[in-house]
Each structure stands twice: as structure tokens, then as C-alpha cells.
Protein backbone atom coordinates (compact mmCIF):
# COMPACT_ATOMS: atom_id res chain seq x y z
CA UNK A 1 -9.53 -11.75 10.67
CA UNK A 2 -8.75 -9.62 7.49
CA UNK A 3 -6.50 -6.42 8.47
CA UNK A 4 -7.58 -3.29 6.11
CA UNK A 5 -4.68 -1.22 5.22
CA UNK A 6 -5.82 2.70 4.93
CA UNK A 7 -4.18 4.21 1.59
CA UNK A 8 -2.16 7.86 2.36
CA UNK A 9 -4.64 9.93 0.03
CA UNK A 10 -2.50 11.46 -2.65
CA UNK A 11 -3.41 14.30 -5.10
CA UNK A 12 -1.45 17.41 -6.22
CA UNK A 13 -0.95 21.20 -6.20
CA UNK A 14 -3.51 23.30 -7.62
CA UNK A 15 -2.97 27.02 -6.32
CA UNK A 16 -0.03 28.96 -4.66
CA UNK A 17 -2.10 31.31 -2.14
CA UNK A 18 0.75 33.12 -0.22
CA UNK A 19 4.23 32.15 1.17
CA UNK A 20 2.59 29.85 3.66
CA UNK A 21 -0.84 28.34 2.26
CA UNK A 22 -1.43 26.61 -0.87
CA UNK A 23 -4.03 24.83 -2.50
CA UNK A 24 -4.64 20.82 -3.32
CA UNK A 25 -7.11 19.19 -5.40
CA UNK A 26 -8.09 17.04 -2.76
CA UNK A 27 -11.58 17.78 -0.32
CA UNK A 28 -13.83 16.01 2.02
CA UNK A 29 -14.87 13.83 -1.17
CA UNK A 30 -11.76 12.43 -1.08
CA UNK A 31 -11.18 11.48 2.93
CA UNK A 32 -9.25 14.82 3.56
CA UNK A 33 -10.54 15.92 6.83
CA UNK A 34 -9.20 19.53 8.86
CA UNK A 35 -5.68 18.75 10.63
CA UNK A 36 -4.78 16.59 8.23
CA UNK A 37 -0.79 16.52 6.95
CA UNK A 38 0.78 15.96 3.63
CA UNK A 39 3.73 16.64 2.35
CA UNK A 40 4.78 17.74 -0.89
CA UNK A 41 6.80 15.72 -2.94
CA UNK A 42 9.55 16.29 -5.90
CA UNK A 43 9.72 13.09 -8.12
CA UNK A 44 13.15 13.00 -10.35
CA UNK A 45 13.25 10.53 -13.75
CA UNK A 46 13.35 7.23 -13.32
CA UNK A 47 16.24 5.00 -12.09
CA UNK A 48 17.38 2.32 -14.18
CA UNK A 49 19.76 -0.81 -13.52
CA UNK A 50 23.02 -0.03 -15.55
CA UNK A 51 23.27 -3.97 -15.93
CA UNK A 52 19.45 -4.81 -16.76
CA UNK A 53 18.19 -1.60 -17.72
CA UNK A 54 15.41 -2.74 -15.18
CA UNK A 55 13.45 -0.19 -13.70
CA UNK A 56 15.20 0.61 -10.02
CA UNK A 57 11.90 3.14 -9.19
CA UNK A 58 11.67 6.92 -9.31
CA UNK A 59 13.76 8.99 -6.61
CA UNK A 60 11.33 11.48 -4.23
CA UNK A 61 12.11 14.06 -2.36
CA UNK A 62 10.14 16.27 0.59
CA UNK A 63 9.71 19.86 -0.62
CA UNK A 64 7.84 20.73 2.49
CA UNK A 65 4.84 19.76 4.87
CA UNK A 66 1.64 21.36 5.40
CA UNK A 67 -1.30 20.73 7.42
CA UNK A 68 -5.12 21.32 6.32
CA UNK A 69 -7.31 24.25 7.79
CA UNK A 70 -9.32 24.57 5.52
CA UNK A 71 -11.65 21.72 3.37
CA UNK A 72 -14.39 21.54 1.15
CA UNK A 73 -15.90 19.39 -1.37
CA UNK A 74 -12.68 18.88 -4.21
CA UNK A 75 -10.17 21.24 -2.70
CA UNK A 76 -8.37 21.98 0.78
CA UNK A 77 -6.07 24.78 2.02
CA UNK A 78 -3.02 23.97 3.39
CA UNK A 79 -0.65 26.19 5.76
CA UNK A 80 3.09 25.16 6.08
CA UNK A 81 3.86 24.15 10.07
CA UNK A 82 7.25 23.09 10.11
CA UNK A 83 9.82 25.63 12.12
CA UNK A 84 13.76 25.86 12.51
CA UNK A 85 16.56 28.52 14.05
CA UNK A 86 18.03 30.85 13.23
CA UNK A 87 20.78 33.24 14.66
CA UNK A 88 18.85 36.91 15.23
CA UNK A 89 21.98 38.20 16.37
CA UNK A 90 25.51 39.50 14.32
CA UNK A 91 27.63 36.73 16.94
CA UNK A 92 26.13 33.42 15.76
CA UNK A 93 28.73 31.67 17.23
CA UNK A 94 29.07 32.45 20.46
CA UNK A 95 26.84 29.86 21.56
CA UNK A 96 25.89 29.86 25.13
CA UNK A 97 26.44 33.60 25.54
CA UNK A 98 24.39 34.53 22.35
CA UNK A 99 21.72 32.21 24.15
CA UNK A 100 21.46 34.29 27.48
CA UNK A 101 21.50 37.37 25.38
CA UNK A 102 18.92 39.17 22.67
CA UNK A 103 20.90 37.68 19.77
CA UNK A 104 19.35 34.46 21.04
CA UNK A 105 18.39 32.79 17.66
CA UNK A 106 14.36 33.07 16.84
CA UNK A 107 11.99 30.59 15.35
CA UNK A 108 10.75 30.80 12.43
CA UNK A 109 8.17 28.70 10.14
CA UNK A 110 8.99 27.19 6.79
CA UNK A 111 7.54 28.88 3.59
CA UNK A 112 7.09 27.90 -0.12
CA UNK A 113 9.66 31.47 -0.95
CA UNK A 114 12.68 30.43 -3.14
CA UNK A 115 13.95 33.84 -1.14
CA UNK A 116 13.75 34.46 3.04
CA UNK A 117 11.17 36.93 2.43
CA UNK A 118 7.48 36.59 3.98
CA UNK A 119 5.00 38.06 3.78
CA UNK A 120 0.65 37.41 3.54
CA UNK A 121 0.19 38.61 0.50
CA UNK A 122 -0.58 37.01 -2.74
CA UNK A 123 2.53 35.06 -4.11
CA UNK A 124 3.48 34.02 -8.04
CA UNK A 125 4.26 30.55 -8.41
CA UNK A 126 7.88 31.62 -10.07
CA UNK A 127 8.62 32.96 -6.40
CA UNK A 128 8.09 29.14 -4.57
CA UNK A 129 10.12 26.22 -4.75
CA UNK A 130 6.49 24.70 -4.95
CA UNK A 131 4.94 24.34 -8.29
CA UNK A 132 1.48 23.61 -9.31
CA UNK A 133 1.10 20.30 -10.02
CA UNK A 134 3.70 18.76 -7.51
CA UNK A 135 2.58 15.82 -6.31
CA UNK A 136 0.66 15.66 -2.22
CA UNK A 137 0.73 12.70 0.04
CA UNK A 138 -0.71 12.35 2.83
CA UNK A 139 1.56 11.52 6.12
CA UNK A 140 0.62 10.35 9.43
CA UNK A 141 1.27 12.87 12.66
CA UNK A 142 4.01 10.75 14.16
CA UNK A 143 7.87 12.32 14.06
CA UNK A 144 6.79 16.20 13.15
């Protein structure tokens, strides 16, 4: 019995919509289906073997993860889902009582801003630590 291994679609960054959607060149032609996640890479130069000059591979890194809403054809919209803390309150560490008060610290969800600032609204590529072009890869749901 042959096992079929399922290549992670991969493609790249097209468009910058806003600080939380973006745009990859990647659609239902390609496998992408709605609720799918990918996460966008940064690839650094090559690493080379300072004895053998051998190839070692290139070194990636995670810019951020974003999950499709929205697919068609050769493109889908993606919309950042990852969240973290953070202290609300000027006593961020007081621990347990800034917990049981309102300086409890609030969720928030990741963005493609360089800055803290969010908004809706139209975005310039200069203002995300996302570029056009990065490189997408699909991941599979486990360990969000």
C-alpha cells in the first residue's frame, strides 16, 4: 500500500490590505480552501560549511500566521489570528492584584504594523514587517 504525502502549498505575498489582512497569490486553483493557515516566512542567505564550503541550507524564520477568509480563483485573503497580553494597566507588575483589578492585561491580535498602531484602514507596505513577495506556506491547525 503506497502512502501519498500531501505537499504544504507554498506561494507568496502579493498585496498588504490593512494591518491585519493581506493578500497571496495562491486560490482555489491551487488547493487553498477557506480556513486554511499559512504562515509567512523570512528566508536569510544561505549557510555554508566553514570547512567544505558545502551548502548547510537557508535559515527561515516565522514573520506571522494568518488564516484564509477569503478565496478565489489565483488569490486568497488572509487575516492575522494569532493573540498575546499585554499589561492595560500603569502596575504591570503587581501580578495577582493587577489580575483582580481593571489593569488586568487585555488581549490583543497580532498585526503586520512595524508600530503598535491598528487600525482598518488601508496600510503602505513600508509600515509592515511584511513585504510583498515574502514567501507563504501552508501549516497544519495543530499547536496554534
Amino acid at each position: 500500500m503506497q502512502e501519498t504525502t500531501k505537499k504544504a502549498i507554498e506561494g507568496k505575498v502579493a498585496k498588504i490590505l490593512n494591518s491585519r489582512e493581506l493578500v497571496i497569490n495562491r486560490g482555489s486553483d491551487s488547493g487553498v480552501k477557506k480556513g486554511m493557515k499559512f504562515e509567512v516566512i523570512e528566508e536569510f542567505e544561505e549557510v555554508l560549511d566553514p570547512d567544505t564550503q558545502t551548502s548547510l541550507g537557508n535559515i527561515t524564520r516565522q514573520k506571522v500566521r494568518i488564516k484564509i477568509d477569503h478565496v478565489q480563483p489565483c488569490l486568497s485573503i488572509g487575516r492575522t489570528y494569532q493573540t498575546y497580553q499585554v499589561s492595560s494597566g500603569l502596575f504591570p507588575n503587581l501580578g495577582v492584584l493587577a489580575a483582580l483589578s481593571h489593569y488586568a492585561p487585555t488581549t490583543r491580535v497580532r498585526t503586520l504594523r512595524s508600530s503598535e498602531e491598528c487600525s482598518g484602514r488601508p496600510m503602505e507596505e513600508g509600515d509592515s514587517y511584511v513585504e510583498i513577495g515574502d514567501k507563504v506556506v501552508q501549516i497544519d491547525d495543530e499547536g496554534d
